[in-house]
PDB file of N, CA and C in Angstrom:
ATOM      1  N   UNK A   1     -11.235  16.245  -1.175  1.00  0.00           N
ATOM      2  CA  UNK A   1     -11.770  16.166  -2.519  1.00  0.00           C
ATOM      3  C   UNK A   1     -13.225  15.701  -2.504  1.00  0.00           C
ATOM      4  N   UNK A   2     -13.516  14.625  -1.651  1.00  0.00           N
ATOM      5  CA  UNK A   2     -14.884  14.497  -1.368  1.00  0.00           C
ATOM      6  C   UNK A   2     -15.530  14.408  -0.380  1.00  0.00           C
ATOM      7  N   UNK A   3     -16.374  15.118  -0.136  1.00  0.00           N
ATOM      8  CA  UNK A   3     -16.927  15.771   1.641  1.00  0.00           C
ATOM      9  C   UNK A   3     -17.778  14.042   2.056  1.00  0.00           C
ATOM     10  N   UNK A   4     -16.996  14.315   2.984  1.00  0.00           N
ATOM     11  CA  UNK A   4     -17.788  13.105   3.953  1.00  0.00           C
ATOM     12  C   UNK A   4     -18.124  11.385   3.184  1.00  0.00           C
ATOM     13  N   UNK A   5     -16.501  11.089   3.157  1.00  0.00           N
ATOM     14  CA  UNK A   5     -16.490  10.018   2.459  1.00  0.00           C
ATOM     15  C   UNK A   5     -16.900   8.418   3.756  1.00  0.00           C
ATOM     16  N   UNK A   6     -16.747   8.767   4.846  1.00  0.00           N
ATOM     17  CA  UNK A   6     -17.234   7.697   5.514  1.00  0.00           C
ATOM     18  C   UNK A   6     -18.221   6.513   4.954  1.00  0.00           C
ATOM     19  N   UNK A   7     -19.755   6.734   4.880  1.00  0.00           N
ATOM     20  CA  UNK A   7     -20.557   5.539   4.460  1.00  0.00           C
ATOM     21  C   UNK A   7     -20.428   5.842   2.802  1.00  0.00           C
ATOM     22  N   UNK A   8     -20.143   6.282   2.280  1.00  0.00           N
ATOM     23  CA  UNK A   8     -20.324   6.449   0.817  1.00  0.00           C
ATOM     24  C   UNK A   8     -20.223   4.600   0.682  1.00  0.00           C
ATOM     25  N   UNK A   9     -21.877   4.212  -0.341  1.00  0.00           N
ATOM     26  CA  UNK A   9     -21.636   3.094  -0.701  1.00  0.00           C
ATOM     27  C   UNK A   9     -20.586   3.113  -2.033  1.00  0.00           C
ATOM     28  N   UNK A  10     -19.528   1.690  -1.943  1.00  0.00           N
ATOM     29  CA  UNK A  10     -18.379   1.592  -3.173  1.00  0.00           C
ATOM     30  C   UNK A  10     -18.825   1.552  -4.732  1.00  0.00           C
ATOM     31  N   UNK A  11     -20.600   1.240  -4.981  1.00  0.00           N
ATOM     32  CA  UNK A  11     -20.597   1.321  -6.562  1.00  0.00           C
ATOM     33  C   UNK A  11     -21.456   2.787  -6.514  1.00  0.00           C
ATOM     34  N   UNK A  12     -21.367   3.919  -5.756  1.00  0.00           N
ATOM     35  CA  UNK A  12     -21.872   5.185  -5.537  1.00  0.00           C
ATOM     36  C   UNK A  12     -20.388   5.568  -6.021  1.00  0.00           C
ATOM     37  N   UNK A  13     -19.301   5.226  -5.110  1.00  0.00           N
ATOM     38  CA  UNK A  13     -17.992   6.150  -5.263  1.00  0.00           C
ATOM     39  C   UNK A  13     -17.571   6.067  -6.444  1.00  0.00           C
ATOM     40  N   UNK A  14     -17.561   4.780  -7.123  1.00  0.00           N
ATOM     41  CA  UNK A  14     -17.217   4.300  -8.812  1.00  0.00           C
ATOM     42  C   UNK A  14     -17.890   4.801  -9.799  1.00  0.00           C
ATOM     43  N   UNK A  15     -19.077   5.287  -9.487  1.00  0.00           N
ATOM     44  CA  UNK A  15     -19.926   6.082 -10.363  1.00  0.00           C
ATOM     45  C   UNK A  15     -19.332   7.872 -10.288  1.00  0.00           C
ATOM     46  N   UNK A  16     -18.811   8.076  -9.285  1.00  0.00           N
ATOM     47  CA  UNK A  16     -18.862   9.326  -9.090  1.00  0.00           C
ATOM     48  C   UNK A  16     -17.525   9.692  -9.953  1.00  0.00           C
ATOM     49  N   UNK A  17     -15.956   8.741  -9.777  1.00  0.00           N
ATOM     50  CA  UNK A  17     -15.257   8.326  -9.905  1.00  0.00           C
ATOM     51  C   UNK A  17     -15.354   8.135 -11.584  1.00  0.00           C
ATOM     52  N   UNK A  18     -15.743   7.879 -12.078  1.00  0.00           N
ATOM     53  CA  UNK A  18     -16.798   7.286 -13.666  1.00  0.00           C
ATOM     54  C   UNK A  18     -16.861   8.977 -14.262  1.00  0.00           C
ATOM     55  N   UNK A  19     -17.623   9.538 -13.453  1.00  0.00           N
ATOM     56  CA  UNK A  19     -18.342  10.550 -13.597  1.00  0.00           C
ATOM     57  C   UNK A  19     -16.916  11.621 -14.144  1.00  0.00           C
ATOM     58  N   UNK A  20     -16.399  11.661 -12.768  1.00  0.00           N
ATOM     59  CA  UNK A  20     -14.801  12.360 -12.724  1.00  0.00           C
ATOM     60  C   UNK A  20     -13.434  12.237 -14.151  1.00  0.00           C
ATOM     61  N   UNK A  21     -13.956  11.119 -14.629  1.00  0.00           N
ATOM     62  CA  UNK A  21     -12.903  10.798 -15.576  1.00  0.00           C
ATOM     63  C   UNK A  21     -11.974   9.833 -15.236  1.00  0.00           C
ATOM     64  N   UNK A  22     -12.140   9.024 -14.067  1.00  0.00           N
ATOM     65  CA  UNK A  22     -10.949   8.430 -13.148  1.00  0.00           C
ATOM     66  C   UNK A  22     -11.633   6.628 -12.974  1.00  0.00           C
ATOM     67  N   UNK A  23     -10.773   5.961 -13.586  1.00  0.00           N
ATOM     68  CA  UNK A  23     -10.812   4.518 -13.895  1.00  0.00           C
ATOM     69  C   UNK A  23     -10.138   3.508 -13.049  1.00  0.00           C
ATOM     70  N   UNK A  24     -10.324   2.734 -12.469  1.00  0.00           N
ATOM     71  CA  UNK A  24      -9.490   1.598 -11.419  1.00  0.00           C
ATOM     72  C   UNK A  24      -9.934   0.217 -12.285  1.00  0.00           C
ATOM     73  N   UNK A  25      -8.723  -0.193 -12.247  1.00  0.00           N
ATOM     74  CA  UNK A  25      -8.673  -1.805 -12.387  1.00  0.00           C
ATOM     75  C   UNK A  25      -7.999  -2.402 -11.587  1.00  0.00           C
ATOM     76  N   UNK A  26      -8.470  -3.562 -11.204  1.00  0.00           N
ATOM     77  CA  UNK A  26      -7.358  -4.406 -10.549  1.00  0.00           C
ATOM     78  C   UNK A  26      -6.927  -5.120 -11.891  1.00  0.00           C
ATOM     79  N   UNK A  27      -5.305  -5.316 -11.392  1.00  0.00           N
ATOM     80  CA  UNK A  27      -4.626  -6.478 -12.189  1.00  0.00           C
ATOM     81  C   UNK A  27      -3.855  -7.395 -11.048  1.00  0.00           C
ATOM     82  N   UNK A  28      -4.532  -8.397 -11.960  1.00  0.00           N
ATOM     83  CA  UNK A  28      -3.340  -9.864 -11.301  1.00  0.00           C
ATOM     84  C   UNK A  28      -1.996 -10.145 -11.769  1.00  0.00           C
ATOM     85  N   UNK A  29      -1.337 -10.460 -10.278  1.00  0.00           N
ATOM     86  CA  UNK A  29       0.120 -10.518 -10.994  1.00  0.00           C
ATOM     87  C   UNK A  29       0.951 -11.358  -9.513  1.00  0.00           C
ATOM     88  N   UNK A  30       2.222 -12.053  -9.846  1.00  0.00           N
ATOM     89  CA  UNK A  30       2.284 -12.898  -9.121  1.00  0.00           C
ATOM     90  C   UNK A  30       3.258 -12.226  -7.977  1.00  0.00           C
ATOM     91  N   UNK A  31       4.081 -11.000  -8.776  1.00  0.00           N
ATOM     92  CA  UNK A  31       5.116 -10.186  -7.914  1.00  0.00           C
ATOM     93  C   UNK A  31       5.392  -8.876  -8.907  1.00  0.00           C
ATOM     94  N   UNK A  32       5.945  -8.083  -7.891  1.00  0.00           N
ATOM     95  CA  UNK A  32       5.820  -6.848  -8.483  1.00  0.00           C
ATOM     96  C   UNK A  32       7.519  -6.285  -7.856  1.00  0.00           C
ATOM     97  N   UNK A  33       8.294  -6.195  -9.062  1.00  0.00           N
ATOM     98  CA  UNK A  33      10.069  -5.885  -8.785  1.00  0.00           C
ATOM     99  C   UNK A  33      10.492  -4.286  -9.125  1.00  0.00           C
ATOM    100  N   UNK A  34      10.801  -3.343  -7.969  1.00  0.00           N
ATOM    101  CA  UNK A  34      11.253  -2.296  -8.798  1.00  0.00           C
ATOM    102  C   UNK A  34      12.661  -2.268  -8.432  1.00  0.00           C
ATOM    103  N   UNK A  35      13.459  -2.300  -9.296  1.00  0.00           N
ATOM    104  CA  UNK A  35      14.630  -1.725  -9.612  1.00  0.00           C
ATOM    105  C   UNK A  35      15.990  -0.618  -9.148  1.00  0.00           C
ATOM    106  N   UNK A  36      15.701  -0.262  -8.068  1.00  0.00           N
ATOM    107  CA  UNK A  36      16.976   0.751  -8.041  1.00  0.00           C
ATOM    108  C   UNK A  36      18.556   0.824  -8.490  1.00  0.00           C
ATOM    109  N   UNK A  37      18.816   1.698  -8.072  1.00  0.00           N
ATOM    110  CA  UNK A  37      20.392   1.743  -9.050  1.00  0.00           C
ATOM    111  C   UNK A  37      21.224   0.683  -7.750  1.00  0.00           C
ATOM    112  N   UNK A  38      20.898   0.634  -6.823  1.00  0.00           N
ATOM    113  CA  UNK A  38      21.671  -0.563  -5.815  1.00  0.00           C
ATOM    114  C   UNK A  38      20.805  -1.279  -4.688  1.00  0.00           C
ATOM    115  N   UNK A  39      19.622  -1.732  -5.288  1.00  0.00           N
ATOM    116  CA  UNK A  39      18.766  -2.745  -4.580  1.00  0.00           C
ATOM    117  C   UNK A  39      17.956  -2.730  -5.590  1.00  0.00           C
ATOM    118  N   UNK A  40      16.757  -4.208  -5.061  1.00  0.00           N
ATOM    119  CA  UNK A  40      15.567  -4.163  -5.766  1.00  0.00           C
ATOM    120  C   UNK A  40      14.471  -4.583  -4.585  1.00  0.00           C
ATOM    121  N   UNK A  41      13.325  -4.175  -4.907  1.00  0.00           N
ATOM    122  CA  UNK A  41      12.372  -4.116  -3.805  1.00  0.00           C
ATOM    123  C   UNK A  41      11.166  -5.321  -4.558  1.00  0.00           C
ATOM    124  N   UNK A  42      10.941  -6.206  -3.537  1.00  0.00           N
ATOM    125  CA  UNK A  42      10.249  -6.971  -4.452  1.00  0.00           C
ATOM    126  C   UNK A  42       8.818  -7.376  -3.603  1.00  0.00           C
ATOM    127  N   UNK A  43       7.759  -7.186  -4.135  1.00  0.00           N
ATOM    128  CA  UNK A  43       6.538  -7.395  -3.601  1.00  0.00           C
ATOM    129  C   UNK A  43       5.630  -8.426  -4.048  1.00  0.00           C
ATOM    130  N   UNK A  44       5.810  -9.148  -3.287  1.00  0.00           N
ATOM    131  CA  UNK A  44       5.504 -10.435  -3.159  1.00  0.00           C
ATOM    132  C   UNK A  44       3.934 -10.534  -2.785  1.00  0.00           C
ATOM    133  N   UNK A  45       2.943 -11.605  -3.536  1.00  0.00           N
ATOM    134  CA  UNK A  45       1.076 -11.352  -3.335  1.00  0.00           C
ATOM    135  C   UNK A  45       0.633  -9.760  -3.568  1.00  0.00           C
ATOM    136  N   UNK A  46       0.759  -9.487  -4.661  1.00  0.00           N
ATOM    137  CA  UNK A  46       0.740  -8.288  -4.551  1.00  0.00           C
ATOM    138  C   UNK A  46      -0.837  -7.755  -5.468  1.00  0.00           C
ATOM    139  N   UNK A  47      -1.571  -6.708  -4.521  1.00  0.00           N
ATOM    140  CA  UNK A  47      -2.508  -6.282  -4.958  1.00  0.00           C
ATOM    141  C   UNK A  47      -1.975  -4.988  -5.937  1.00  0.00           C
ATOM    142  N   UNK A  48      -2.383  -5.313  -6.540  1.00  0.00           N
ATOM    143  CA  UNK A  48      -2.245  -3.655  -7.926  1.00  0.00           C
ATOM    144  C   UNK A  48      -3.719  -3.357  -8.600  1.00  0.00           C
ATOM    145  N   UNK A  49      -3.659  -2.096  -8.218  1.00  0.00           N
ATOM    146  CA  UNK A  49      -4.789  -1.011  -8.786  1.00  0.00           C
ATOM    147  C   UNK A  49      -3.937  -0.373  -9.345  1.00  0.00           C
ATOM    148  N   UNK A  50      -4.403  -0.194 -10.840  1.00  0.00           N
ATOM    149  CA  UNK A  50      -4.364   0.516 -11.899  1.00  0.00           C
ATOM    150  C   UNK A  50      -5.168   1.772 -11.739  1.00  0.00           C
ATOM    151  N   UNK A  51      -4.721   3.139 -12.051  1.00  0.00           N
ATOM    152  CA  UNK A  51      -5.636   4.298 -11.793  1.00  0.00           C
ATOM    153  C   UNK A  51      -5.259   5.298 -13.275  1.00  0.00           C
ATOM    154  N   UNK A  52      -6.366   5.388 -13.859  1.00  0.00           N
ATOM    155  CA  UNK A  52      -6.302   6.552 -14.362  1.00  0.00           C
ATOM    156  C   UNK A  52      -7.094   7.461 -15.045  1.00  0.00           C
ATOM    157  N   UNK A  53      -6.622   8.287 -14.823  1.00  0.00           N
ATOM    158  CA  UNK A  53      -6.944  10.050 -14.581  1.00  0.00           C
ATOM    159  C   UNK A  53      -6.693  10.772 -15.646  1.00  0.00           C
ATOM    160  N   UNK A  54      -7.363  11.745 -16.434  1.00  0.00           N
ATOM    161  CA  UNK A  54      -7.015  12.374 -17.658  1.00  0.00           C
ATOM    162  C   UNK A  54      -6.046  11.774 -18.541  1.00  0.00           C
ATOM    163  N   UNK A  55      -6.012  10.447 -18.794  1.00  0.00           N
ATOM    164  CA  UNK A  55      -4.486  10.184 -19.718  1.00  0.00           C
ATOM    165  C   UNK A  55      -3.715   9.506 -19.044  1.00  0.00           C
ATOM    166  N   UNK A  56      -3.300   9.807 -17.804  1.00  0.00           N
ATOM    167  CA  UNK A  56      -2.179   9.696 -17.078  1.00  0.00           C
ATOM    168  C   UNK A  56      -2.506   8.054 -16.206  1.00  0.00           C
ATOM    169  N   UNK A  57      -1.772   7.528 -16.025  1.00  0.00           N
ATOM    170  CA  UNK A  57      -1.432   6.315 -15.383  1.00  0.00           C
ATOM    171  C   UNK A  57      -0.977   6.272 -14.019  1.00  0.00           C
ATOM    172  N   UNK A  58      -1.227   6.062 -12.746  1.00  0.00           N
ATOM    173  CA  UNK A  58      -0.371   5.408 -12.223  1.00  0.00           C
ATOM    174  C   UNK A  58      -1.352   3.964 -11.381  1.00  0.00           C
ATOM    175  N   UNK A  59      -0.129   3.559 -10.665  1.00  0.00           N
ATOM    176  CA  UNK A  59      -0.161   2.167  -9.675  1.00  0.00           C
ATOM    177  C   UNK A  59      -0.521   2.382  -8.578  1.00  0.00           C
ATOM    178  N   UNK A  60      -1.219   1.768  -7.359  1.00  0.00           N
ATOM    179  CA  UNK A  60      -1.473   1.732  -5.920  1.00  0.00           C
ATOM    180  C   UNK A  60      -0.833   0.168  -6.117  1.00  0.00           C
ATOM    181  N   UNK A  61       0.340  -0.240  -5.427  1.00  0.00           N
ATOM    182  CA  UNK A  61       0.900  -1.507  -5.040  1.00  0.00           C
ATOM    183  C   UNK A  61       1.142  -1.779  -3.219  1.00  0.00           C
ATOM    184  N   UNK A  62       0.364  -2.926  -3.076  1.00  0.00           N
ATOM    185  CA  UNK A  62       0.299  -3.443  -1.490  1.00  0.00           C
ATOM    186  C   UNK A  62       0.607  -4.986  -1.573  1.00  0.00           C
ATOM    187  N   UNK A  63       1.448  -5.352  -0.028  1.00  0.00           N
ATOM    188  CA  UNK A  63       1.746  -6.464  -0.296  1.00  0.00           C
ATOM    189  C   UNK A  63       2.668  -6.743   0.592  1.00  0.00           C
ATOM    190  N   UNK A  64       3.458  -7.854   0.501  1.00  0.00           N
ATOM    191  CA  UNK A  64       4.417  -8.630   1.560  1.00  0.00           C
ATOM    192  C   UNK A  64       6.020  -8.043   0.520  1.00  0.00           C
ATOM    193  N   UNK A  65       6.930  -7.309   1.595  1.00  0.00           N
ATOM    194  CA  UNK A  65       7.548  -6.717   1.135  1.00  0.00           C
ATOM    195  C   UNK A  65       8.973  -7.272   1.190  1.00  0.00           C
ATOM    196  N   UNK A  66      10.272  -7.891  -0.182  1.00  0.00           N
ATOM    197  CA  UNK A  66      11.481  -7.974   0.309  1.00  0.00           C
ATOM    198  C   UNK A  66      12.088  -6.786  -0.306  1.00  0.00           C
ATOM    199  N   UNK A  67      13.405  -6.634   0.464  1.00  0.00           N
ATOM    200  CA  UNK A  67      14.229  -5.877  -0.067  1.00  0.00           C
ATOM    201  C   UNK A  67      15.698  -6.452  -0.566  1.00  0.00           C
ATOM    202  N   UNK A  68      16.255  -6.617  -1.631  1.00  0.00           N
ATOM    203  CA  UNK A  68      17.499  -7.110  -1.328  1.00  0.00           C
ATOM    204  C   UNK A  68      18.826  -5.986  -2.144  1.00  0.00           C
ATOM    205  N   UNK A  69      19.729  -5.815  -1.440  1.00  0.00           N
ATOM    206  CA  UNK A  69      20.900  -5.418  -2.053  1.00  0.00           C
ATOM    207  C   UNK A  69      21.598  -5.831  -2.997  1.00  0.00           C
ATOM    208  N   UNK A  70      21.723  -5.377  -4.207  1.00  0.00           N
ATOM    209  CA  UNK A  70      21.909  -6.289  -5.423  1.00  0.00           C
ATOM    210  C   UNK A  70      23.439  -5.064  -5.764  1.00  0.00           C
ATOM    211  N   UNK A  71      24.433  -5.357  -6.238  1.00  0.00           N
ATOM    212  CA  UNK A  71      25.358  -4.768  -6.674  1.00  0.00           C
ATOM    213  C   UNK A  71      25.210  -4.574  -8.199  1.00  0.00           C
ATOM    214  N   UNK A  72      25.142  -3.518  -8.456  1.00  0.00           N
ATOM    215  CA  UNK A  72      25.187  -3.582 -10.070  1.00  0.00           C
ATOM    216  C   UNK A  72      26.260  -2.966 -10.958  1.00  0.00           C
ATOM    217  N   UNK A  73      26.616  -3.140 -11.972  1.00  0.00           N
ATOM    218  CA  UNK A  73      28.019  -3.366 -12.519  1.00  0.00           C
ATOM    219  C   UNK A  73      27.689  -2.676 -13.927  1.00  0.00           C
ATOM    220  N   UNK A  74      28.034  -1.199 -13.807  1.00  0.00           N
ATOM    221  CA  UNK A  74      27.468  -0.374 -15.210  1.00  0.00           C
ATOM    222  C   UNK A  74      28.425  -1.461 -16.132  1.00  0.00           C
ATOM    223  N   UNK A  75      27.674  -1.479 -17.645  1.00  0.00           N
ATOM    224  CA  UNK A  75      28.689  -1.850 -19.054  1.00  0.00           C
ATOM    225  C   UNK A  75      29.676  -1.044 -18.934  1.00  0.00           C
ATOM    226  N   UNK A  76      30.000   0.377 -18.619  1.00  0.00           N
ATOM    227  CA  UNK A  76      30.759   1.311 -19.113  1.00  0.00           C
ATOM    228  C   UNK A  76      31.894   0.471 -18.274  1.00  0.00           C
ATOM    229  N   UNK A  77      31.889   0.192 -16.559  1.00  0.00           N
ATOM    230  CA  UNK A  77      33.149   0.206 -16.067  1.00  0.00           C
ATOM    231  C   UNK A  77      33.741  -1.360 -16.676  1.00  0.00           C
ATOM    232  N   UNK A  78      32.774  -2.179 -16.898  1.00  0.00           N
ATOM    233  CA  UNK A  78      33.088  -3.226 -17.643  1.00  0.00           C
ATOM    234  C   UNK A  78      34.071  -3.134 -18.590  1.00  0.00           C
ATOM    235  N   UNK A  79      33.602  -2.563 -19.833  1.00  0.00           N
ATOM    236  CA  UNK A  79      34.164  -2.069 -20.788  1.00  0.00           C
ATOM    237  C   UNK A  79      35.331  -0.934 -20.827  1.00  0.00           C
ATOM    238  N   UNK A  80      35.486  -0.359 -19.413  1.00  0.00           N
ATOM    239  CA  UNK A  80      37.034   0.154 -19.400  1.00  0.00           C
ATOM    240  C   UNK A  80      38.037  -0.621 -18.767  1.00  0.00           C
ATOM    241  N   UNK A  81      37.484  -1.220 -17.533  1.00  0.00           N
ATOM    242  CA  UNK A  81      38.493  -2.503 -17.391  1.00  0.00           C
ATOM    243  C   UNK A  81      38.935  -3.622 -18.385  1.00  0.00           C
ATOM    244  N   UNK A  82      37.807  -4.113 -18.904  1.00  0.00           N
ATOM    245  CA  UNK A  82      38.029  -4.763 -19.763  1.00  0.00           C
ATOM    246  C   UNK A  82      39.731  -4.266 -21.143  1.00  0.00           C
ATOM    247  N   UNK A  83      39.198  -2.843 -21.476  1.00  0.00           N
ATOM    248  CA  UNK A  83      39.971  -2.347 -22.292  1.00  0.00           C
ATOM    249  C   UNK A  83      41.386  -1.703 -21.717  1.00  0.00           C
ATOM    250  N   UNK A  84      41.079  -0.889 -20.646  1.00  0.00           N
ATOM    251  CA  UNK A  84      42.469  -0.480 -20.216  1.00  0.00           C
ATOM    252  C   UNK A  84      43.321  -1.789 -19.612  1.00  0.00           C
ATOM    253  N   UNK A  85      42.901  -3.104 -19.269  1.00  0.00           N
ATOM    254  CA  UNK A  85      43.865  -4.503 -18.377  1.00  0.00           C
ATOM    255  C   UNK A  85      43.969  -5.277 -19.543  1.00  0.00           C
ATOM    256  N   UNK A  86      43.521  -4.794 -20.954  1.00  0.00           N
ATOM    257  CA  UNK A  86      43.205  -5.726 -22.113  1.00  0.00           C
ATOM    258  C   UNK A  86      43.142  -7.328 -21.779  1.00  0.00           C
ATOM    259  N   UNK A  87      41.728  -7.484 -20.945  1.00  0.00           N
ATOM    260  CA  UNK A  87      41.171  -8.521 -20.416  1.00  0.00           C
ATOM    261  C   UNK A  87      39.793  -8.705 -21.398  1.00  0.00           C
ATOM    262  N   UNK A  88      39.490 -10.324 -21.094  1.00  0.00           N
ATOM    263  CA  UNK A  88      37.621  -9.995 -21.498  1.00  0.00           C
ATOM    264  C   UNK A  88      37.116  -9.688 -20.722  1.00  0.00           C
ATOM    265  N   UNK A  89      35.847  -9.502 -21.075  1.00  0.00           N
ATOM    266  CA  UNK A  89      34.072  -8.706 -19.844  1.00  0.00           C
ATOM    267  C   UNK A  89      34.311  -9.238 -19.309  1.00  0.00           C
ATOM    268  N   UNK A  90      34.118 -11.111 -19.197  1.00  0.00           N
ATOM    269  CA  UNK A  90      33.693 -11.490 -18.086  1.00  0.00           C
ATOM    270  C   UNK A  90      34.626 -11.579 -17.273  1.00  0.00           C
ATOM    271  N   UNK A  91      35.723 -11.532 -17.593  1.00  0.00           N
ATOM    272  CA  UNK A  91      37.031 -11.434 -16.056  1.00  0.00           C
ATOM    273  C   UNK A  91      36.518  -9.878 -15.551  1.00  0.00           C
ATOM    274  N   UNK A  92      36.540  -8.983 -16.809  1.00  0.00           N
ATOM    275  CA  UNK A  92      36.653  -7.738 -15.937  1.00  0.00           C
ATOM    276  C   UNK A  92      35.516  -7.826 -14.943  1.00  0.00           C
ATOM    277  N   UNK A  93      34.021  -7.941 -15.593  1.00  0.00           N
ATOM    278  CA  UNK A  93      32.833  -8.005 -14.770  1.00  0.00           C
ATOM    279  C   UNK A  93      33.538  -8.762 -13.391  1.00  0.00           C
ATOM    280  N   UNK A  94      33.494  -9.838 -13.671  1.00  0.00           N
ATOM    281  CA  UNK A  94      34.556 -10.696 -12.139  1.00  0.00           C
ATOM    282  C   UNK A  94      35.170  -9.926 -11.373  1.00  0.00           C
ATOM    283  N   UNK A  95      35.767  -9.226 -11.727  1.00  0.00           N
ATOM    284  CA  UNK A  95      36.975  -8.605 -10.669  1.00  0.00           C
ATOM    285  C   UNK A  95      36.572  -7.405 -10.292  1.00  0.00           C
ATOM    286  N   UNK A  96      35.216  -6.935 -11.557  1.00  0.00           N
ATOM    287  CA  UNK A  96      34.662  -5.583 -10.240  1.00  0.00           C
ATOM    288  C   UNK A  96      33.666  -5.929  -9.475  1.00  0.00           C
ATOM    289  N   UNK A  97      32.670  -7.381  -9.580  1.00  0.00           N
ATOM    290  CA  UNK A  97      32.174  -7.842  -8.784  1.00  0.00           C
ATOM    291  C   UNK A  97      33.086  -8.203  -7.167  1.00  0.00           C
ATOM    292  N   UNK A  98      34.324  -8.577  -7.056  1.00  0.00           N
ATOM    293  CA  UNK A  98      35.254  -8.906  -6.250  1.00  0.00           C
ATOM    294  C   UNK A  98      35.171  -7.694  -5.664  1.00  0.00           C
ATOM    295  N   UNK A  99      35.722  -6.966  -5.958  1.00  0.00           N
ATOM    296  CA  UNK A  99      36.059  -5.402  -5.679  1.00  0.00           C
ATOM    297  C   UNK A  99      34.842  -4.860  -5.101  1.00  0.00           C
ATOM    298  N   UNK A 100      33.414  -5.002  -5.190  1.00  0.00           N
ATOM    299  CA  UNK A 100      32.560  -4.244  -5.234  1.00  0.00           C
ATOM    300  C   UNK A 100      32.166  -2.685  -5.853  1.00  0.00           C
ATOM    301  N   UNK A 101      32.956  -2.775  -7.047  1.00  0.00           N
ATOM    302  CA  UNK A 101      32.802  -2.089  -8.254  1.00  0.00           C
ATOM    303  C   UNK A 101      33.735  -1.059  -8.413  1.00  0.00           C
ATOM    304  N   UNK A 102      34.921  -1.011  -7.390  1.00  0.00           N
ATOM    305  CA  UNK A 102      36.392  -0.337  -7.455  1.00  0.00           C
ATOM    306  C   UNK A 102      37.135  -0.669  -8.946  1.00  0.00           C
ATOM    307  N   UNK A 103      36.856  -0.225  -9.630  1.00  0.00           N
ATOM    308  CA  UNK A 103      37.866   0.021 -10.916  1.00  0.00           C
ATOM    309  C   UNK A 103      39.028  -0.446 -10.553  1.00  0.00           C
ATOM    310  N   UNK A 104      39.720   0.603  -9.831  1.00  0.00           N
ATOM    311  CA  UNK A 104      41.233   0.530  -9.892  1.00  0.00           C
ATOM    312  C   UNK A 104      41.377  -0.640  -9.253  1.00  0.00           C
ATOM    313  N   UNK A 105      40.978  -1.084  -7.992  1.00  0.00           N
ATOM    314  CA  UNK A 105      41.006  -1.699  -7.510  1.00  0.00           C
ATOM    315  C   UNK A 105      41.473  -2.925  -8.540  1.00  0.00           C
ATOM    316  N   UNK A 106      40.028  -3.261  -9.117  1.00  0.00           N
ATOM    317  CA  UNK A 106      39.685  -4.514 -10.116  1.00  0.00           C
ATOM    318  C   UNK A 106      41.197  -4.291 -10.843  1.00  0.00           C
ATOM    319  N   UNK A 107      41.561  -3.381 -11.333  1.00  0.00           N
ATOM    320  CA  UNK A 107      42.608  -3.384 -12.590  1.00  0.00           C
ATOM    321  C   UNK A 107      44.284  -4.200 -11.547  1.00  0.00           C
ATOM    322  N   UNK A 108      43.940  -3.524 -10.320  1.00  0.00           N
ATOM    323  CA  UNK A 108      45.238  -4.047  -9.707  1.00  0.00           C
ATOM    324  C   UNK A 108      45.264  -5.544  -9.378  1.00  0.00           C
ATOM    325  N   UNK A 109      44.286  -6.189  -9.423  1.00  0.00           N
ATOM    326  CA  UNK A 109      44.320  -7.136  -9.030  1.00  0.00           C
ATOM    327  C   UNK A 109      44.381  -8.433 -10.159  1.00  0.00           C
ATOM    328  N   UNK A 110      44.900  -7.878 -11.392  1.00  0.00           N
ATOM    329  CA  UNK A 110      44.509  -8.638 -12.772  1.00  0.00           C
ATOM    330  C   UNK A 110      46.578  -9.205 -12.512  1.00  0.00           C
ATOM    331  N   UNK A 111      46.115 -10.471 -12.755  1.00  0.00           N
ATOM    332  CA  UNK A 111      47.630 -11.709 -12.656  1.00  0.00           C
ATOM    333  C   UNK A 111      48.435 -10.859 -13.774  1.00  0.00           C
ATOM    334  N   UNK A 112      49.718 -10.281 -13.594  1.00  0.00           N
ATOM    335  CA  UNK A 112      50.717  -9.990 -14.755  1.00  0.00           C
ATOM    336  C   UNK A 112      51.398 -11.063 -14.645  1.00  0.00           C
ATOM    337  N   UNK A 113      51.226 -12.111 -15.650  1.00  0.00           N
ATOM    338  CA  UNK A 113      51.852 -12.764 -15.933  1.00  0.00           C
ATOM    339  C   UNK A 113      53.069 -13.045 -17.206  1.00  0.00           C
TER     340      UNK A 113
END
């Protein structure tokens, strides 16, 4: 995209960059968490550049990296255990946390007392 970026001085490239339509900010921030459907990735001292380009947004994120495995527990299976063992959430939540999110499992394991 740009020929012979080696010595380019940095308030030359920001001008050019300026020129282009294309904006950088840094933002401060103490950690930066994204979310997956079964972990979260968490970046810890984290540098963030803000970039954007015609409208559009995105992130450059760098940094000291954890990962951890987090189990997550849709409302829905909540709310069918809950309803088919006619238990409350939080037992049901409980027992598919136990289970590691086995439904049936969770339902078999509810005390008939």
């Amino acid at each position: 995209m740009f020929p012979n970026m080696g010595g380019l001085d940095p308030r030359r490239m920001q001008s050019m960059m300026k020129q282009m339509g294309i904006e950088n900010k840094e933002i401060s921030a103490k950690r930066v968490i994204i979310e997956t459907n079964d972990s979260k990735i968490i970046i810890l001292e984290p540098q963030v550049t803000k970039i954007t380009m015609q409208g559009q947004s995105s992130f450059q994120i760098s940094g000291d990296i954890q990962e951890s495995k987090e189990l997550i527990i849709p409302q829905e299976d909540i709310d069918m255990v809950s309803t088919q063992a006619n238990i409350s959430k939080e037992k049901a939540k409980k027992l598919l946390e136990e289970t590691k999110g086995d439904i049936a499992k969770a339902i078999s394991l509810i005390d008939l007392d």
